[in-house]
PDB file of N, CA and C in Angstrom:
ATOM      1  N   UNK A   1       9.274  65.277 -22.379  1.00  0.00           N
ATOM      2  CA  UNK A   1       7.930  64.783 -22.181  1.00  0.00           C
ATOM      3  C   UNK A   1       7.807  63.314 -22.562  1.00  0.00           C
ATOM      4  N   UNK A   2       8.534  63.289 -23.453  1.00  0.00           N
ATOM      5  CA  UNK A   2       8.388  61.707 -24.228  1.00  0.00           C
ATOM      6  C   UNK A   2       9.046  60.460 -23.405  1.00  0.00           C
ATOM      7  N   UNK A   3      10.272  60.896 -22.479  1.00  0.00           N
ATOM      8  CA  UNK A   3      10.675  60.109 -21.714  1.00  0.00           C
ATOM      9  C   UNK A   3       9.943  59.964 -20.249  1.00  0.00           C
ATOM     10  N   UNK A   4       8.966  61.128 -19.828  1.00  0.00           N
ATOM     11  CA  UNK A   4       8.427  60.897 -18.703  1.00  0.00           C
ATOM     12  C   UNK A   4       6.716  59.858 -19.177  1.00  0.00           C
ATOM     13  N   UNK A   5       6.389  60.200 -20.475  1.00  0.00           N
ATOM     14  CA  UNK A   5       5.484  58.705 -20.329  1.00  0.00           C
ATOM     15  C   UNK A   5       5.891  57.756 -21.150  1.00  0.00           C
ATOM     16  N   UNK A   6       7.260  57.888 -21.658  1.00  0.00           N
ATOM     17  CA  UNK A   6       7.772  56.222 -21.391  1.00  0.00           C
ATOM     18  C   UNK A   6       8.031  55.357 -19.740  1.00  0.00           C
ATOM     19  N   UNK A   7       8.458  56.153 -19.399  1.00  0.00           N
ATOM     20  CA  UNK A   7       8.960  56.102 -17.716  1.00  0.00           C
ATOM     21  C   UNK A   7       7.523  55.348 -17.034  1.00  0.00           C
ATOM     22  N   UNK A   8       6.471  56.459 -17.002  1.00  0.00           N
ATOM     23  CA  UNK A   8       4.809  56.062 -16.873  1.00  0.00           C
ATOM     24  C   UNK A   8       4.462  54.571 -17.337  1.00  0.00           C
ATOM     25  N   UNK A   9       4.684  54.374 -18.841  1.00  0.00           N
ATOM     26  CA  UNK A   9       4.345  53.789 -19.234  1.00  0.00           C
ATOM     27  C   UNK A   9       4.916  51.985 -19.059  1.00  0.00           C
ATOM     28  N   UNK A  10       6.298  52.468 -18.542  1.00  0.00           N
ATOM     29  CA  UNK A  10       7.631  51.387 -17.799  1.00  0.00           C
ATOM     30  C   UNK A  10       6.560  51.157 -16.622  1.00  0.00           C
ATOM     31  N   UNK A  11       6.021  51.866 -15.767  1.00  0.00           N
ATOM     32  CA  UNK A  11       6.089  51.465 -14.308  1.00  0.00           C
ATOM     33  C   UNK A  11       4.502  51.076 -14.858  1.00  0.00           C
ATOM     34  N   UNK A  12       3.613  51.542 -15.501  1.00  0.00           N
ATOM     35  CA  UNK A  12       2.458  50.186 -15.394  1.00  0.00           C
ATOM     36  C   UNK A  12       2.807  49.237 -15.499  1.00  0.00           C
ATOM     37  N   UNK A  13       3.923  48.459 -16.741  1.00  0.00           N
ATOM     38  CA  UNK A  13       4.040  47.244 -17.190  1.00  0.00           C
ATOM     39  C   UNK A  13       4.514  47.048 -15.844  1.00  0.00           C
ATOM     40  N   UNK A  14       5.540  47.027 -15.196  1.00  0.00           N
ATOM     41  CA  UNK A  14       6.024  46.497 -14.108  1.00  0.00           C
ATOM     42  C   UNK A  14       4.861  46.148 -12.718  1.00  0.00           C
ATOM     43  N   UNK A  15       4.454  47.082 -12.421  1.00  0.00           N
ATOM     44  CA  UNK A  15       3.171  47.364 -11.898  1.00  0.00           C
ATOM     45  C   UNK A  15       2.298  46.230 -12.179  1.00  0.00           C
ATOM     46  N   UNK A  16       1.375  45.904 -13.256  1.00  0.00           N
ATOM     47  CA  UNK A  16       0.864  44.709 -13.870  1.00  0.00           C
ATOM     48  C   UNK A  16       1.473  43.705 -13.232  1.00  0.00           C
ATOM     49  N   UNK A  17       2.748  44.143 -13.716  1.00  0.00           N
ATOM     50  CA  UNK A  17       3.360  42.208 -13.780  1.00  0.00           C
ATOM     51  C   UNK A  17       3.715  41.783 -12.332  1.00  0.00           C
ATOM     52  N   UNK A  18       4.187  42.991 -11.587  1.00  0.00           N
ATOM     53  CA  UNK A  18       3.926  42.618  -9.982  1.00  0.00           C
ATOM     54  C   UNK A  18       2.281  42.397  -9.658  1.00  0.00           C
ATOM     55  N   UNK A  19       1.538  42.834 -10.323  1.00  0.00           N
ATOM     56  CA  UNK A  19       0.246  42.346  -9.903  1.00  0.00           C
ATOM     57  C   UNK A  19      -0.289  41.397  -9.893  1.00  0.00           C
ATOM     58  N   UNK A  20       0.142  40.850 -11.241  1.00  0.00           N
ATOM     59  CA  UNK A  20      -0.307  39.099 -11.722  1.00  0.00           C
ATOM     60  C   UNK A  20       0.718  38.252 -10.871  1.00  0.00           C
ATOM     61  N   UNK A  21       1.791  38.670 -10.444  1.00  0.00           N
ATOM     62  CA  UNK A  21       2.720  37.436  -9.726  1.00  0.00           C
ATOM     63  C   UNK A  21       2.121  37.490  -8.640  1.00  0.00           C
ATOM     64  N   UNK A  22       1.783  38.487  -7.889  1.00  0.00           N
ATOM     65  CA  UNK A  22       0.980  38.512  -6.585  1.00  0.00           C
ATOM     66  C   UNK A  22      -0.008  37.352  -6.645  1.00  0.00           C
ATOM     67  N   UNK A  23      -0.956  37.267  -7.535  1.00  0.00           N
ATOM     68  CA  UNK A  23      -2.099  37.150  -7.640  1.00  0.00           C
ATOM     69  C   UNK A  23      -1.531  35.460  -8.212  1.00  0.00           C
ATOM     70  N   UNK A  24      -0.947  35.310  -9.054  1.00  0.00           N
ATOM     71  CA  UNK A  24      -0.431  33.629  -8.963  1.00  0.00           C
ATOM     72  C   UNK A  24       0.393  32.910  -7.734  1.00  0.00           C
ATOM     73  N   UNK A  25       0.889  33.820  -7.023  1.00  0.00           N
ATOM     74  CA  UNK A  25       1.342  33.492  -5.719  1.00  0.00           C
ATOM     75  C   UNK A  25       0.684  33.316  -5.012  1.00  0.00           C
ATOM     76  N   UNK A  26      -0.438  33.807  -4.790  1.00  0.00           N
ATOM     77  CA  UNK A  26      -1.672  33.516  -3.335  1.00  0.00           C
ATOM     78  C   UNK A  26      -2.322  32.762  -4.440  1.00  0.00           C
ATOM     79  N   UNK A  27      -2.579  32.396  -5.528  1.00  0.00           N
ATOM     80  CA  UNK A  27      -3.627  31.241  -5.846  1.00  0.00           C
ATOM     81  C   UNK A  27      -2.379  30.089  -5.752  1.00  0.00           C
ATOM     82  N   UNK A  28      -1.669  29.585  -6.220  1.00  0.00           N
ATOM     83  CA  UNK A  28      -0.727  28.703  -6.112  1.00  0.00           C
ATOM     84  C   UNK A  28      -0.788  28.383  -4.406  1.00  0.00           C
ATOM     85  N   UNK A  29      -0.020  29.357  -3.356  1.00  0.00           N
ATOM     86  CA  UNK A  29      -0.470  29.181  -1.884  1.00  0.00           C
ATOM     87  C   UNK A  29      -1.402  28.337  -1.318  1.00  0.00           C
ATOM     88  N   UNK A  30      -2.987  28.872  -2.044  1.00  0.00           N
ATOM     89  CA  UNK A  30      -4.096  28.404  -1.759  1.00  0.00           C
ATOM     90  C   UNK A  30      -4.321  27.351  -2.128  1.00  0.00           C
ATOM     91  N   UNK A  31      -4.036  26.646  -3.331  1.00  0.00           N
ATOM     92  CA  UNK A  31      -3.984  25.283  -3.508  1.00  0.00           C
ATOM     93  C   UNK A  31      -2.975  24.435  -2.980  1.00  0.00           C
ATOM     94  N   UNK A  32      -1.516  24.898  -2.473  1.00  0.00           N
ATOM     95  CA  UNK A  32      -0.600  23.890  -1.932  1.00  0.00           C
ATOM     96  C   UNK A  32      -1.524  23.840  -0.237  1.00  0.00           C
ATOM     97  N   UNK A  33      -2.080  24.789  -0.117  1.00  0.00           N
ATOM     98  CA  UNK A  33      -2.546  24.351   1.688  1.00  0.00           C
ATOM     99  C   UNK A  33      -3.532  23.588   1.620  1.00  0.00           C
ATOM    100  N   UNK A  34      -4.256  23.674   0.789  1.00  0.00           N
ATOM    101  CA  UNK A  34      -5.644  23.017   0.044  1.00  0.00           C
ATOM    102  C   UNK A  34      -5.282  21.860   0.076  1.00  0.00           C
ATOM    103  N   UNK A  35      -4.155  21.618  -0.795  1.00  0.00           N
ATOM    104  CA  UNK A  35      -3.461  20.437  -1.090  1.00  0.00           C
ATOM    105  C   UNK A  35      -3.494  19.606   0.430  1.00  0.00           C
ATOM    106  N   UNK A  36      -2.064  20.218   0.964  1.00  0.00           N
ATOM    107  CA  UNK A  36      -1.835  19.875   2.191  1.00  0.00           C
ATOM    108  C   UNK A  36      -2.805  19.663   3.196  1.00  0.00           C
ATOM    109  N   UNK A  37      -3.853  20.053   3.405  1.00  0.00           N
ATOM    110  CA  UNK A  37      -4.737  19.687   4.210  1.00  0.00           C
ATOM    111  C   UNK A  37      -5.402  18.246   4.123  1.00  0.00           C
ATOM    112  N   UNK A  38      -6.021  18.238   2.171  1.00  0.00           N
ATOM    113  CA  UNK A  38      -6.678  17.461   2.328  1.00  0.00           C
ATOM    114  C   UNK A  38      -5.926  15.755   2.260  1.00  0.00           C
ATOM    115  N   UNK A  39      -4.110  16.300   2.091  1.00  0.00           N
ATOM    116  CA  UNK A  39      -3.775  14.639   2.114  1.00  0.00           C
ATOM    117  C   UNK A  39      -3.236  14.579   4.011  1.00  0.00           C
ATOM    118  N   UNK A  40      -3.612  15.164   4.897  1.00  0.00           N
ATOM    119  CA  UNK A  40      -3.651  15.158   6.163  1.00  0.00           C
ATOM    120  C   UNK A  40      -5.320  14.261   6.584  1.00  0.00           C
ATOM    121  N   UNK A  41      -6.121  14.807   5.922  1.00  0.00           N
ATOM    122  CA  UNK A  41      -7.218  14.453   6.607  1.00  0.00           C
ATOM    123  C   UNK A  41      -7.154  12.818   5.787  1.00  0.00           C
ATOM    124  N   UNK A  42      -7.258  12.826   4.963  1.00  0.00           N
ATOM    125  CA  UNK A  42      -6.718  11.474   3.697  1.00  0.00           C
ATOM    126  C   UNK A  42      -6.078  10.379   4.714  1.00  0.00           C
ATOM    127  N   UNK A  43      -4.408  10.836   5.241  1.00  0.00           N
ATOM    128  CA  UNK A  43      -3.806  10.207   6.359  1.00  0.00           C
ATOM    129  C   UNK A  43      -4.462   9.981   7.471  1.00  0.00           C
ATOM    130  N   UNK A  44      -5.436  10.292   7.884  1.00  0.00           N
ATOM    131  CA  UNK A  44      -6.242  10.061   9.047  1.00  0.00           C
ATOM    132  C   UNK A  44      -7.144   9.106   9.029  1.00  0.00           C
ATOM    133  N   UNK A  45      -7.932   9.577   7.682  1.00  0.00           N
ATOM    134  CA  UNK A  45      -9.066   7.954   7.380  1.00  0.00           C
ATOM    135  C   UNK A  45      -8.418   7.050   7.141  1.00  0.00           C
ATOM    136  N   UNK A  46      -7.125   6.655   6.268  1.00  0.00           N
ATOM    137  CA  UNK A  46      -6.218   5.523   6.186  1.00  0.00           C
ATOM    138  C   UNK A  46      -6.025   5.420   7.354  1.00  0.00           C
ATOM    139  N   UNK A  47      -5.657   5.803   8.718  1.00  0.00           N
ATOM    140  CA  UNK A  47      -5.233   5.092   9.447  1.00  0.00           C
ATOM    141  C   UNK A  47      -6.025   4.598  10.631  1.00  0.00           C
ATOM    142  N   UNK A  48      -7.548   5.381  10.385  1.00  0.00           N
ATOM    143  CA  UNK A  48      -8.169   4.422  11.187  1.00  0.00           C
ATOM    144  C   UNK A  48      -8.621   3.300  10.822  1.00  0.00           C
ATOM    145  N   UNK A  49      -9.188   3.540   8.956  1.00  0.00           N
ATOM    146  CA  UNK A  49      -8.943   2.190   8.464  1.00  0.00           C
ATOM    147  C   UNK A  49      -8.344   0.808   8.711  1.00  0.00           C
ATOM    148  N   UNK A  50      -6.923   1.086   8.841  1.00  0.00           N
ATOM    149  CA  UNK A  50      -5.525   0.238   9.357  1.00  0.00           C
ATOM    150  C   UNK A  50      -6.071  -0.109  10.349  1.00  0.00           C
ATOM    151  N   UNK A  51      -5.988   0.918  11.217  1.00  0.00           N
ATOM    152  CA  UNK A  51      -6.269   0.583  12.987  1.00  0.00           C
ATOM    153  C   UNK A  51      -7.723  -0.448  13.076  1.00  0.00           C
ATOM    154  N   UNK A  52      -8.955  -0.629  12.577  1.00  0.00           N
ATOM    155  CA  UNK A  52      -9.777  -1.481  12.042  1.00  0.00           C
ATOM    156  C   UNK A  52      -9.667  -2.513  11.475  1.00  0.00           C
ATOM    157  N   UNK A  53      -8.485  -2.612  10.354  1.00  0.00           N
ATOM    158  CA  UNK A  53      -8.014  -3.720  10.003  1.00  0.00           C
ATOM    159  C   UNK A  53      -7.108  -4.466  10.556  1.00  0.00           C
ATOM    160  N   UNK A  54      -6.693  -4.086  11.583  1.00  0.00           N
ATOM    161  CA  UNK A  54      -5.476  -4.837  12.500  1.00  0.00           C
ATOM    162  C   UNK A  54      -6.323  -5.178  13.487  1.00  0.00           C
ATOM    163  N   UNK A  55      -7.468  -4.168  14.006  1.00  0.00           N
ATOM    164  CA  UNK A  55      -8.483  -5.288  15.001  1.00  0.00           C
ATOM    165  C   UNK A  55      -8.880  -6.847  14.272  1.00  0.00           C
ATOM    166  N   UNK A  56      -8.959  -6.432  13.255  1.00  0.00           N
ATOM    167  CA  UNK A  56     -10.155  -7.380  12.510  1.00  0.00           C
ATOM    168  C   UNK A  56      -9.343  -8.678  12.490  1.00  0.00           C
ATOM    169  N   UNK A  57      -7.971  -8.326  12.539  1.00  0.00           N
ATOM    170  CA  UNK A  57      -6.948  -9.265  11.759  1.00  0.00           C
ATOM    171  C   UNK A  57      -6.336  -9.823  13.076  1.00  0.00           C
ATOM    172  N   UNK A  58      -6.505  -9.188  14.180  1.00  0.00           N
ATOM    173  CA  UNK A  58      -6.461  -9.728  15.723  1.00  0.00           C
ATOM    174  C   UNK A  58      -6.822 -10.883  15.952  1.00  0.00           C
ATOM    175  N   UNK A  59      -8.629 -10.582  15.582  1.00  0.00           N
ATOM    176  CA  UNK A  59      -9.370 -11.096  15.828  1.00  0.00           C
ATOM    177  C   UNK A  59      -9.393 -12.720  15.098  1.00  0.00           C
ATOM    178  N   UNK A  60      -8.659 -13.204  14.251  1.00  0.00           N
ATOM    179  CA  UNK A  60      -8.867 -13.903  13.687  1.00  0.00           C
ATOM    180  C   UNK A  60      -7.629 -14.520  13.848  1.00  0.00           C
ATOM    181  N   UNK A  61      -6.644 -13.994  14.089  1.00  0.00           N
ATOM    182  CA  UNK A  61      -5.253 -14.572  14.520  1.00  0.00           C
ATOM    183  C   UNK A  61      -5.852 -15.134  15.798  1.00  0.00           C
ATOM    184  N   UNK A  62      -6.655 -14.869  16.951  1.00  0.00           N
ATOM    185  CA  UNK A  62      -6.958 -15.432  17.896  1.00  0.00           C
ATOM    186  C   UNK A  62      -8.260 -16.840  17.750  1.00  0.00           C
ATOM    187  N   UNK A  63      -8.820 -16.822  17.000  1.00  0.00           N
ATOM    188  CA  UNK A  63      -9.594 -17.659  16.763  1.00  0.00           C
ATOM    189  C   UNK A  63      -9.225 -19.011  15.641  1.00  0.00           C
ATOM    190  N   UNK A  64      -7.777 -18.581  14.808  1.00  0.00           N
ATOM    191  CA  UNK A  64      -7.126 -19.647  14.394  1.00  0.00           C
ATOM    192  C   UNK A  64      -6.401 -20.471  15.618  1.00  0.00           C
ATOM    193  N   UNK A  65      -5.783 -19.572  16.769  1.00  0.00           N
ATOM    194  CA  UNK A  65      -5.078 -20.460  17.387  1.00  0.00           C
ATOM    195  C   UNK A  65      -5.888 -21.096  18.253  1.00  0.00           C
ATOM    196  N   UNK A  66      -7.538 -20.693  18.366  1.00  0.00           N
ATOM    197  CA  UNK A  66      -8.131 -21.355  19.735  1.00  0.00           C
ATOM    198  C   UNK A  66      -8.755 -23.029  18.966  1.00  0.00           C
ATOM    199  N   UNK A  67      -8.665 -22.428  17.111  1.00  0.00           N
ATOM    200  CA  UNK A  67      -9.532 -23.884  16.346  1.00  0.00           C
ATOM    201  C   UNK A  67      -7.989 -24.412  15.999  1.00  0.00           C
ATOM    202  N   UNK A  68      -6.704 -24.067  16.508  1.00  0.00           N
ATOM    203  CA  UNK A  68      -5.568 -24.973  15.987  1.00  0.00           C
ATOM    204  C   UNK A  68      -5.379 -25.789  17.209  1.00  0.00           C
ATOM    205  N   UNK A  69      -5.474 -25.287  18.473  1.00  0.00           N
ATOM    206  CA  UNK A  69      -5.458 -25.902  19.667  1.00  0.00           C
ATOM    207  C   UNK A  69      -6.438 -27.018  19.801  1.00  0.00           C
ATOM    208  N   UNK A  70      -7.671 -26.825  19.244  1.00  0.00           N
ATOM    209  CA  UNK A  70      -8.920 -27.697  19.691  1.00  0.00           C
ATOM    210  C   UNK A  70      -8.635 -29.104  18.640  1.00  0.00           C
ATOM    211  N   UNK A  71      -7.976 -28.878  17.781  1.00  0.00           N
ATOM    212  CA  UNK A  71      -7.199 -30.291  16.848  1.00  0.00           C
ATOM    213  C   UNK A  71      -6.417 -31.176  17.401  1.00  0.00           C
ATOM    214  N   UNK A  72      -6.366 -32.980  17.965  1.00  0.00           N
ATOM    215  CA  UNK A  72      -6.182 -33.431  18.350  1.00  0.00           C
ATOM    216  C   UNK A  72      -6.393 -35.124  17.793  1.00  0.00           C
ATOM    217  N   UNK A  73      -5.246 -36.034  18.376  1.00  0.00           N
ATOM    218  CA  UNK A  73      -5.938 -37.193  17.598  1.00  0.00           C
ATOM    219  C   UNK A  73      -7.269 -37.768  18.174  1.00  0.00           C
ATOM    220  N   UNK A  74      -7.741 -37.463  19.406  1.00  0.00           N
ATOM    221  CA  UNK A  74      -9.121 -37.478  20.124  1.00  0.00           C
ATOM    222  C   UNK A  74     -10.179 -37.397  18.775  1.00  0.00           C
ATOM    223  N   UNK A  75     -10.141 -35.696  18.798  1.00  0.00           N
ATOM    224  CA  UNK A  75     -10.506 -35.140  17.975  1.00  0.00           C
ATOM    225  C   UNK A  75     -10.994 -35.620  16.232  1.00  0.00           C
ATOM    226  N   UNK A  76      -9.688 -36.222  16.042  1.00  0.00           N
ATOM    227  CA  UNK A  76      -9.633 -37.140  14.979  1.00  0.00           C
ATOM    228  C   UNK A  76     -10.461 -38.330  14.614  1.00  0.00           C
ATOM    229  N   UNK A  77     -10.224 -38.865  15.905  1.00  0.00           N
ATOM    230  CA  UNK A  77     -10.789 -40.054  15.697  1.00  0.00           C
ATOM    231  C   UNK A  77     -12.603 -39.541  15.956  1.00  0.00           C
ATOM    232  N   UNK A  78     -13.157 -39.080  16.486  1.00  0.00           N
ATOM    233  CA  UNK A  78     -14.412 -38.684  16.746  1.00  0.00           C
ATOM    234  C   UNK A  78     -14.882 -38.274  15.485  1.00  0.00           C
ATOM    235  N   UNK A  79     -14.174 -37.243  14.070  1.00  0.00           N
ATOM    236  CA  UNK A  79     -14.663 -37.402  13.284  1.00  0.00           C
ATOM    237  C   UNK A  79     -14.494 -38.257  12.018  1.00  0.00           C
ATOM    238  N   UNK A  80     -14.100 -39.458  12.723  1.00  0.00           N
ATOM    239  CA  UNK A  80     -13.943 -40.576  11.629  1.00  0.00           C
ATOM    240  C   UNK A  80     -12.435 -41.173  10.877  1.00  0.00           C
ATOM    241  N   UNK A  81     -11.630 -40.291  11.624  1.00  0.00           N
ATOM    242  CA  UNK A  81     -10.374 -40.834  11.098  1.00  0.00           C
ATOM    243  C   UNK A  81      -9.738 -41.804  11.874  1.00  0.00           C
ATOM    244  N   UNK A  82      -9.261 -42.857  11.093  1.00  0.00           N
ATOM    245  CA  UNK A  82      -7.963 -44.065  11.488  1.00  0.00           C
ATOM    246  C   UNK A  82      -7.090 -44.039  11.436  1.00  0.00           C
ATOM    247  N   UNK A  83      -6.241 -44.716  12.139  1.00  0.00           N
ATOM    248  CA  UNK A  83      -5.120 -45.168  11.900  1.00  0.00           C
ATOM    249  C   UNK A  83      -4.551 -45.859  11.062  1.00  0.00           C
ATOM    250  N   UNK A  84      -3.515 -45.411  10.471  1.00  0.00           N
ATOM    251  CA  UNK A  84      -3.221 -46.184   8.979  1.00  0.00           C
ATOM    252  C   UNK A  84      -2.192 -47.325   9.570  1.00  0.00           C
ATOM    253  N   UNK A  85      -2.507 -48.627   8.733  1.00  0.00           N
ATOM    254  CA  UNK A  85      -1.786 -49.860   9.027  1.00  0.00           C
ATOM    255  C   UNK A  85      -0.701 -50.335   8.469  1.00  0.00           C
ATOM    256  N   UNK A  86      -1.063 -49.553   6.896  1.00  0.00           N
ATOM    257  CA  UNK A  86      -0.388 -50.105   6.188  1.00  0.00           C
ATOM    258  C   UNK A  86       0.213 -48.684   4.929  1.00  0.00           C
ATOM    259  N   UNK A  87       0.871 -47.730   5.430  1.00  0.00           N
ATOM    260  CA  UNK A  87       0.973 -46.651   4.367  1.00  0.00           C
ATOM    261  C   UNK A  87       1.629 -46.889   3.466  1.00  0.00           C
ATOM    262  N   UNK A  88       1.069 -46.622   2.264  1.00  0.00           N
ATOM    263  CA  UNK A  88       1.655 -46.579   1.286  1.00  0.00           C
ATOM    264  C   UNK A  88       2.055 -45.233   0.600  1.00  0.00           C
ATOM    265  N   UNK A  89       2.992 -45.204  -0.183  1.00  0.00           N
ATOM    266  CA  UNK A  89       3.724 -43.602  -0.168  1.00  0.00           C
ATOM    267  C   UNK A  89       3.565 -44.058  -1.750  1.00  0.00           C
ATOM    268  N   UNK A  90       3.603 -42.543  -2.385  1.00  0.00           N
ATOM    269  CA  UNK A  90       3.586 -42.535  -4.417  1.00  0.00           C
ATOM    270  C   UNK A  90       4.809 -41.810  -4.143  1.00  0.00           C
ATOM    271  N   UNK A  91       5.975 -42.808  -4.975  1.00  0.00           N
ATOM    272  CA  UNK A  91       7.327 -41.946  -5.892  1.00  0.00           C
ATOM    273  C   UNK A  91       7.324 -41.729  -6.849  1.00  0.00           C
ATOM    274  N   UNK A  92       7.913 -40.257  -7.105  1.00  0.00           N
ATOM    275  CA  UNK A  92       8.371 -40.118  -8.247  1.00  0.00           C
ATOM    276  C   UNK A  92       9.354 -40.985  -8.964  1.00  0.00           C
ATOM    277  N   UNK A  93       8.823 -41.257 -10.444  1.00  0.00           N
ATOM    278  CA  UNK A  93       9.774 -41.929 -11.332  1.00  0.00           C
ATOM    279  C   UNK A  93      10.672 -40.999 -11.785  1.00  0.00           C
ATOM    280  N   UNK A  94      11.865 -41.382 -12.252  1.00  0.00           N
ATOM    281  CA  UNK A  94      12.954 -40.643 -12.780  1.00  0.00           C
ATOM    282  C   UNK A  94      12.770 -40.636 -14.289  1.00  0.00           C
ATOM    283  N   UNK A  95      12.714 -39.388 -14.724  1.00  0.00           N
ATOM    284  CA  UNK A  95      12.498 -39.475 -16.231  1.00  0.00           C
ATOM    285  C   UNK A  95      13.317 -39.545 -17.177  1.00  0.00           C
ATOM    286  N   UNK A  96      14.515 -40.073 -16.392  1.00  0.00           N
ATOM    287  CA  UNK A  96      15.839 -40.333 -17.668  1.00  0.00           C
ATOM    288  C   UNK A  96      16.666 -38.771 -17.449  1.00  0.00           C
ATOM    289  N   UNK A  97      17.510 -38.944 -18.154  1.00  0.00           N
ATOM    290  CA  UNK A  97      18.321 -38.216 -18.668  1.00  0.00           C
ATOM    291  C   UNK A  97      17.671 -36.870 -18.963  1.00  0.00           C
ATOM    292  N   UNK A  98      17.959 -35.688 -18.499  1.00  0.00           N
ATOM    293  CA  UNK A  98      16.803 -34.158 -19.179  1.00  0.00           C
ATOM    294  C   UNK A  98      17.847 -33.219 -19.048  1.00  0.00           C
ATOM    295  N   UNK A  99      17.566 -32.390 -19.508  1.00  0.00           N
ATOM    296  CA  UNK A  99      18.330 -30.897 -19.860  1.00  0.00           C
ATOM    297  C   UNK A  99      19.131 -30.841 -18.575  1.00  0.00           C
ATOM    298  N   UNK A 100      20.429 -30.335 -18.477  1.00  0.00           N
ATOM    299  CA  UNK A 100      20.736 -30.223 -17.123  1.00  0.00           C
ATOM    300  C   UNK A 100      22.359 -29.252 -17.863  1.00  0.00           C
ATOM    301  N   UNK A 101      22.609 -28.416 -16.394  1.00  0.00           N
ATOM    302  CA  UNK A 101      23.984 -27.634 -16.312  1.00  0.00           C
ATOM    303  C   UNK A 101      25.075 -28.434 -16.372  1.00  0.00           C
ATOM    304  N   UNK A 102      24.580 -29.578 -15.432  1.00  0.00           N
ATOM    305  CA  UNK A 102      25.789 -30.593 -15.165  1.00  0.00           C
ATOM    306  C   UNK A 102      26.214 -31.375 -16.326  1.00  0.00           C
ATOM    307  N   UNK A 103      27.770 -30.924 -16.330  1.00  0.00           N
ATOM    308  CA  UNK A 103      28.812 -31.712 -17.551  1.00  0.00           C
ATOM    309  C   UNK A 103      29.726 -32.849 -17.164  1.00  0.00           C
ATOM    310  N   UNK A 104      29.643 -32.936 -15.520  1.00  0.00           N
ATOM    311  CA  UNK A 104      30.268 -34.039 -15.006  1.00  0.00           C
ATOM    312  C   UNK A 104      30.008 -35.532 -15.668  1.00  0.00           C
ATOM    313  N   UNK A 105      30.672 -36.294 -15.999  1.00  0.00           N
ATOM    314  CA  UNK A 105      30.766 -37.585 -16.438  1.00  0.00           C
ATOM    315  C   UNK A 105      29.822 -38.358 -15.637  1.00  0.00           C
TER     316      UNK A 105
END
């Protein structure tokens, strides 16, 4: 008698514990699809985003080259610039001797 409700008493525990793995298996499930869904829909607003920002960024790549084209010395001179006669250029001075790799003589 004593071994048939140990036996009983074997197959609830087992029983249980197949019950709770069941039951962490479909909740675990339910959150990886959960999961998975919502970084699908996630990937979708990013990329119309993108797709919006590459219009936008079109749009402005085309309107640099139509105000890089319209630059001219015409142009120049209409808003006030000359011709230089006499340019003068700023050099750098040499500051002597400074820290350096070079051991050459």
């Amino acid at each position: 008698m004593n071994k048939v409700l140990s036996l009983i008493h074997n197959d609830k525990k087992v029983f249980f514990i197949l019950i709770i793995t069941v039951a962490f298996s479909s909740i675990m499930y339910l959150y990886l699809v959960n999961s998975a869904v919502m970084n699908v829909v996630k990937k979708e607003k990013l990329s119309q985003e993108i797709s919006g920002m590459q219009a936008r960024l079109s749009e402005l790549e085309s309107s640099y080259v139509v105000l890089r084209n319209g630059i001219s010395v015409d142009f120049a001179y209409t808003q006030g610039f000359e011709d230089v006669i006499d340019p003068q250029f700023i050099e750098r001075k040499s500051l002597g001797k400074g820290l350096s790799l070079n051991t050459l003589p």
